[in-house]
C-alpha atoms as a PDB file:
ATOM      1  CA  UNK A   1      43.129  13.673 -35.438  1.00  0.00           C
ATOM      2  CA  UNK A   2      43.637  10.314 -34.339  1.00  0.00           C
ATOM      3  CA  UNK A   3      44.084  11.622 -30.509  1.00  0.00           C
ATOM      4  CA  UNK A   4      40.954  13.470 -30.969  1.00  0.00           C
ATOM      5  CA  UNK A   5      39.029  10.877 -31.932  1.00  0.00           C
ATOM      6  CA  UNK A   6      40.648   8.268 -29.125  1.00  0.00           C
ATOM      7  CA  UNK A   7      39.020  11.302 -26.453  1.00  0.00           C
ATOM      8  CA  UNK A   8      35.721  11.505 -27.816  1.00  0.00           C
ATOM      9  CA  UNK A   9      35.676   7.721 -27.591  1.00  0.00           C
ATOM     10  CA  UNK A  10      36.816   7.666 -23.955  1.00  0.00           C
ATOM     11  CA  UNK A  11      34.381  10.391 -23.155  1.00  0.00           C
ATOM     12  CA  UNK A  12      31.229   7.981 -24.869  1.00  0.00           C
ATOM     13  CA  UNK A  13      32.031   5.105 -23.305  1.00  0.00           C
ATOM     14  CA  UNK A  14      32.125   6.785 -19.527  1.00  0.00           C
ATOM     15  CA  UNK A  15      29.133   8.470 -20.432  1.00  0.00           C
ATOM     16  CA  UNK A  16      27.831   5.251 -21.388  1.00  0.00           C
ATOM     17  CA  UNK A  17      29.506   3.033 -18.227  1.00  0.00           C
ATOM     18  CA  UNK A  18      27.601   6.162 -15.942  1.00  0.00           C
ATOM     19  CA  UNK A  19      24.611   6.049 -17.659  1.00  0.00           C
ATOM     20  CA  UNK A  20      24.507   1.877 -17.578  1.00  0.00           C
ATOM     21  CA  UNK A  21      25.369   2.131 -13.782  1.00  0.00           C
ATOM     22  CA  UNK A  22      22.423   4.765 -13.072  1.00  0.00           C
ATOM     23  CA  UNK A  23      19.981   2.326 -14.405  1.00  0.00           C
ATOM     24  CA  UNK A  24      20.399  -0.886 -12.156  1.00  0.00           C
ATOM     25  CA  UNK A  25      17.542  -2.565 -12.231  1.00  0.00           C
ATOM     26  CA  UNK A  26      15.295  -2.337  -9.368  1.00  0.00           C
ATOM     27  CA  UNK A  27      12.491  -4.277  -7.817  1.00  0.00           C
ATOM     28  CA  UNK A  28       8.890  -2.250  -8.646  1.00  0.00           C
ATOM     29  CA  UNK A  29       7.403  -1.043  -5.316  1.00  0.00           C
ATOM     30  CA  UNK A  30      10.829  -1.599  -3.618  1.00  0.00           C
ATOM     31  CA  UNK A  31      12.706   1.710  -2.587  1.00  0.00           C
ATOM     32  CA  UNK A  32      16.916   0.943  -2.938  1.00  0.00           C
ATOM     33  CA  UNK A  33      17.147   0.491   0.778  1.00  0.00           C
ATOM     34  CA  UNK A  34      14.364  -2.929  -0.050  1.00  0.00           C
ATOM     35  CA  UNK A  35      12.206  -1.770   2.511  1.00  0.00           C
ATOM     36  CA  UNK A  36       8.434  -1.345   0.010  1.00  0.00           C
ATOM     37  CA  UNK A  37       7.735   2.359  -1.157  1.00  0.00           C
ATOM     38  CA  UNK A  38       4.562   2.219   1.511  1.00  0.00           C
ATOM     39  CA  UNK A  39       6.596   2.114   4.501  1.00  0.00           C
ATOM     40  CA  UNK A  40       6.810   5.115   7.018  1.00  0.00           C
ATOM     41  CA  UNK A  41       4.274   6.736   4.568  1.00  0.00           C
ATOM     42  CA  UNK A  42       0.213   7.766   5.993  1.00  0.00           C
ATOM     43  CA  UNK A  43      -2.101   6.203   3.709  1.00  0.00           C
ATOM     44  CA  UNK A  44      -5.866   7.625   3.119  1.00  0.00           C
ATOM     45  CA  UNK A  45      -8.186   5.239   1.792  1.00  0.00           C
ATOM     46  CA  UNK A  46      -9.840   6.409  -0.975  1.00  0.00           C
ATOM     47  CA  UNK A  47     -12.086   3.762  -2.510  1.00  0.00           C
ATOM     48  CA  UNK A  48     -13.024   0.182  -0.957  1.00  0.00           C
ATOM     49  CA  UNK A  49     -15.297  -2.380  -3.302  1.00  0.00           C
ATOM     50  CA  UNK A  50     -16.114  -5.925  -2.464  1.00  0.00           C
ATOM     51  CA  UNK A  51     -16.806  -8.620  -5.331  1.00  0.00           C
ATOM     52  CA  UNK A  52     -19.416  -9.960  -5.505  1.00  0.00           C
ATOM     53  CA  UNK A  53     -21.807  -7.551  -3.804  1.00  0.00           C
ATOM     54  CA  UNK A  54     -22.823  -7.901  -0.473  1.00  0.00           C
ATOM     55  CA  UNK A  55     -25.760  -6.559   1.142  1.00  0.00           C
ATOM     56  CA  UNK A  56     -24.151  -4.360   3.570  1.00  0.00           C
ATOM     57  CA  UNK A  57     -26.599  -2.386   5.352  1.00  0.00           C
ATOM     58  CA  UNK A  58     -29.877  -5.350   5.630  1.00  0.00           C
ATOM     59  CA  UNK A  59     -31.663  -3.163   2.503  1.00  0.00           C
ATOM     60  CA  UNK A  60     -32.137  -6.128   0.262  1.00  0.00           C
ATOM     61  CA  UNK A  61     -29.710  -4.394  -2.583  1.00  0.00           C
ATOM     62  CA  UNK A  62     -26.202  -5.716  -2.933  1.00  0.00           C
ATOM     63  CA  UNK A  63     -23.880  -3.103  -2.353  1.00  0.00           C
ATOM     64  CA  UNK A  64     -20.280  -3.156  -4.138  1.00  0.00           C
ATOM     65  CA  UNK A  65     -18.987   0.220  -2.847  1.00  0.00           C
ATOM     66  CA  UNK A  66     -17.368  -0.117   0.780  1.00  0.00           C
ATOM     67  CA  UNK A  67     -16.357   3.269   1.189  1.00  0.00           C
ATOM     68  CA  UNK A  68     -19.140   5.563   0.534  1.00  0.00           C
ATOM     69  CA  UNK A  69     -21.109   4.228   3.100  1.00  0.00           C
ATOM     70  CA  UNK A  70     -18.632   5.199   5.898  1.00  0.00           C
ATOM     71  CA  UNK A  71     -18.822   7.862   8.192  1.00  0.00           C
ATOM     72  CA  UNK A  72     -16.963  11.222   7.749  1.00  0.00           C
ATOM     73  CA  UNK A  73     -15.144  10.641  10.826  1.00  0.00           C
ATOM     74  CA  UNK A  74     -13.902   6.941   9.462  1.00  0.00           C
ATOM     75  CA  UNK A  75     -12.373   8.584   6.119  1.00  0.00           C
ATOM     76  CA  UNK A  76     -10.265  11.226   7.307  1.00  0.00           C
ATOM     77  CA  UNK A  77      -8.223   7.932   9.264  1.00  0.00           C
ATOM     78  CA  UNK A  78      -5.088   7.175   7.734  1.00  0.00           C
ATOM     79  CA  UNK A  79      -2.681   4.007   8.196  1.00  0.00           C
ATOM     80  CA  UNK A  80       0.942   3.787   8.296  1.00  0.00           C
ATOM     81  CA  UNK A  81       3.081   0.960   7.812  1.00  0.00           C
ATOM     82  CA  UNK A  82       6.028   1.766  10.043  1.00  0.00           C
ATOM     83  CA  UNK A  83       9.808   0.487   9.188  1.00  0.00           C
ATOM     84  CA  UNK A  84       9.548  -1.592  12.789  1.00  0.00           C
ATOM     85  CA  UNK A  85       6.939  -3.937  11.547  1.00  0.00           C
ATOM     86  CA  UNK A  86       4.080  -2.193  13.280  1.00  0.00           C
ATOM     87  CA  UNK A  87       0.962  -0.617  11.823  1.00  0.00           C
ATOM     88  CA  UNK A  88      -0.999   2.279  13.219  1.00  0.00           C
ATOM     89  CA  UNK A  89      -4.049   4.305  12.784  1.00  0.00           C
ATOM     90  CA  UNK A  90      -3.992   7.866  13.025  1.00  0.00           C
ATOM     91  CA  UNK A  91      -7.675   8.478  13.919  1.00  0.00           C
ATOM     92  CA  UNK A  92      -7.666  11.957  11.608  1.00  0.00           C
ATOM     93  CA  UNK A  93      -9.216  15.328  12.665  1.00  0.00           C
ATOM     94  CA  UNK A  94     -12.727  13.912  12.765  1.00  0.00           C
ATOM     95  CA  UNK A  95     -12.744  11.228  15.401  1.00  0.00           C
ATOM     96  CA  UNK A  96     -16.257   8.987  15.894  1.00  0.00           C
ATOM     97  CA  UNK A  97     -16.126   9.433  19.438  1.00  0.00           C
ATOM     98  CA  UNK A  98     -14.330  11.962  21.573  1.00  0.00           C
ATOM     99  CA  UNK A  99     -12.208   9.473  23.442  1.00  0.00           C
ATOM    100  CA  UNK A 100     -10.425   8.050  20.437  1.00  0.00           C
ATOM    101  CA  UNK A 101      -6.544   8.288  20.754  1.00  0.00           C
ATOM    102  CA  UNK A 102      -5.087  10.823  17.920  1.00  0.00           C
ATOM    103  CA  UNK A 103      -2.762   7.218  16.852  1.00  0.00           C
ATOM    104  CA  UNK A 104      -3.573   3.937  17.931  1.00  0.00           C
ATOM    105  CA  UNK A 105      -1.419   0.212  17.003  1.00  0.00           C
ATOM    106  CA  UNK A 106      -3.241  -1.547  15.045  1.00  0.00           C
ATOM    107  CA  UNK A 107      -0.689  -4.764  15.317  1.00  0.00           C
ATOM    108  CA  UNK A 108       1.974  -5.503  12.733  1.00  0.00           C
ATOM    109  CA  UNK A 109       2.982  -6.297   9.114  1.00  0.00           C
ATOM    110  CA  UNK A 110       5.531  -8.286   7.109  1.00  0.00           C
ATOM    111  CA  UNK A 111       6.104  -7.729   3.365  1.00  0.00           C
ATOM    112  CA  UNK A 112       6.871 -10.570   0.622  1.00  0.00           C
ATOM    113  CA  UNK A 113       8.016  -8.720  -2.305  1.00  0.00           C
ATOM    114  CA  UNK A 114       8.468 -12.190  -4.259  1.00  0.00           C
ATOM    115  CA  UNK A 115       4.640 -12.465  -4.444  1.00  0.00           C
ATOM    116  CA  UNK A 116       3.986  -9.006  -3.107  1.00  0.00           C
ATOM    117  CA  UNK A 117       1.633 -10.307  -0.409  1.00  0.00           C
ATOM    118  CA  UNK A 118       1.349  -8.098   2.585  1.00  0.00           C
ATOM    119  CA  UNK A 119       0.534 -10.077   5.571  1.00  0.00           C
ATOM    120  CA  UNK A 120      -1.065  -7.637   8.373  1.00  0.00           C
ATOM    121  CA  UNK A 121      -1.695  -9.470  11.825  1.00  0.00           C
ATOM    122  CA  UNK A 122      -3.783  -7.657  14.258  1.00  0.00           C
ATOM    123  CA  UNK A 123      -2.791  -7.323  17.984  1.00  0.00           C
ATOM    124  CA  UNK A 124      -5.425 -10.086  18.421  1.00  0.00           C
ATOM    125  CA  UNK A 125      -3.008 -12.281  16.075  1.00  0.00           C
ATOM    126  CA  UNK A 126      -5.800 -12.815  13.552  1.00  0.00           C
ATOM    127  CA  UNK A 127      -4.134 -12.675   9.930  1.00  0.00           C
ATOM    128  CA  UNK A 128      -4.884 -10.752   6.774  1.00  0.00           C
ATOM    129  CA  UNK A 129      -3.054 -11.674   3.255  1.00  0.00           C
ATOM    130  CA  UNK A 130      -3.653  -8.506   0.813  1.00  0.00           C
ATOM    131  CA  UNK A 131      -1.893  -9.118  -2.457  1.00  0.00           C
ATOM    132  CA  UNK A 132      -0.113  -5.496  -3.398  1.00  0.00           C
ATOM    133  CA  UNK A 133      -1.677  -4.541  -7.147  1.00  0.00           C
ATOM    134  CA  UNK A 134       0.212  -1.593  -7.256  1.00  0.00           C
ATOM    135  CA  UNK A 135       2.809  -0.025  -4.699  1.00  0.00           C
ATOM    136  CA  UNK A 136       3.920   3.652  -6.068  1.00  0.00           C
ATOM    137  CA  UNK A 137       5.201   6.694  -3.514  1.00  0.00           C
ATOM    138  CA  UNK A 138       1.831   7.992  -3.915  1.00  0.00           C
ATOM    139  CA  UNK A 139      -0.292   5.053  -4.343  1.00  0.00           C
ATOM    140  CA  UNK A 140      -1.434   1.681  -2.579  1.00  0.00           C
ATOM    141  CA  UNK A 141      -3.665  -0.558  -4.435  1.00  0.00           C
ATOM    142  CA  UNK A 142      -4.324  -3.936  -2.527  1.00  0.00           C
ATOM    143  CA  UNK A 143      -6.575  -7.041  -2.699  1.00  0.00           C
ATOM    144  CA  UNK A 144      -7.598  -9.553  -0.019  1.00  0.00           C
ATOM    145  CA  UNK A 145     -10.035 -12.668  -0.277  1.00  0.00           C
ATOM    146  CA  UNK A 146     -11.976 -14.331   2.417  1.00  0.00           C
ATOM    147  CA  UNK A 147     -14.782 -16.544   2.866  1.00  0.00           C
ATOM    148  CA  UNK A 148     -17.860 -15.291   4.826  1.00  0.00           C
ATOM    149  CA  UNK A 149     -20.742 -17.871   5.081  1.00  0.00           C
ATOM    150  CA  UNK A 150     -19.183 -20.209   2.296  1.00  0.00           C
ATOM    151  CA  UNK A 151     -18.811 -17.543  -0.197  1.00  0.00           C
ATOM    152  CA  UNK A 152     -15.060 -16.134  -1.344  1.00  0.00           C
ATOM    153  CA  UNK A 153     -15.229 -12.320  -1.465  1.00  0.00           C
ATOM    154  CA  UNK A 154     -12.877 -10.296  -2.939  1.00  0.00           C
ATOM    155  CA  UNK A 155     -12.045  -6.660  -1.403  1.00  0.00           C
ATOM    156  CA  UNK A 156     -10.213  -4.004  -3.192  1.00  0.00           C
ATOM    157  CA  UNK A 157      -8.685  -1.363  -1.421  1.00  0.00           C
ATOM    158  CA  UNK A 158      -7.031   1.596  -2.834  1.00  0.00           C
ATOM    159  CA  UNK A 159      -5.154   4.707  -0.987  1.00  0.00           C
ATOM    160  CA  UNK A 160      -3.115   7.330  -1.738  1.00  0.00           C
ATOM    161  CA  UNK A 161      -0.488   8.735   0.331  1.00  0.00           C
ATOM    162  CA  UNK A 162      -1.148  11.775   2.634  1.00  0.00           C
END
């Protein structure tokens, strides 16, 4: 009896040690590799809003929503974060103009997953902090602030992943 029960306790405690081992604890948005869960990934934008409104357009009514106003051809893009530290643009099926490149680079990116601040720097070298709201494998939600005319606005971008 006594054997038996010395068994079944060897048996709980590897179940235990494997079970305690599969759950190491893991940085959100962060795939076990640390590279972020967006990388090598296409992203579709699927909602844009600026705080406070801006009058977009020159209509006289602030307008919050950033992404209905777009053309066809402008949501169908999608943007990848690549694992070299370059970002591109895959111009989509419905390109504005006829000329426009299937993929484009758009510059390159660095991560901070401390503060979760994505820092995208175009190929002009002008900078963009977004701070990452939520990173999932199927969804981006990001935030960036900047000053236009003395006034902080506050854009919201969320994608999903294509």
């Amino acid at each position: 009896m006594k054997k038996q029960t010395a068994q079944g306790w060897h048996v709980l405690l590897v179940l235990a040690l494997f079970y305690l081992n599969s759950c190491k604890t893991e940085k959100p948005g962060v795939n076990p590799d640390g590279k972020p869960v967006f990388v090598d990934k296409k992203w579709l934008a699927v909602s844009s809003t600026v705080s406070p409104k801006i009058d977009l357009n020159g209509d006289g009514i602030p307008d919050e929503d950033l992404y209905a106003p777009l053309p066809d051809c402008e949501k169908d893009d999608k943007i990848s974060f690549r694992g070299d530290g370059k970002y591109v643009l895959d111009n989509g099926g419905k390109r504005c103009d006829a000329i426009d490149p299937a993929e484009e680079q758009l510059g390159t990116w660095t991560y901070t997953s401390d503060n979760k601040t994505l820092l995208i720097k175009d190929s002009e070298g002008e900078e963009q902090h977004w701070v990452v709201q939520e990173s999932t494998a199927t969804r981006l939600k990001m935030q960036n602030t900047t000053a236009i005319e003395g006034t902080n606005y506050t854009i919201t971008v969320v994608l999903k992943a294509d």
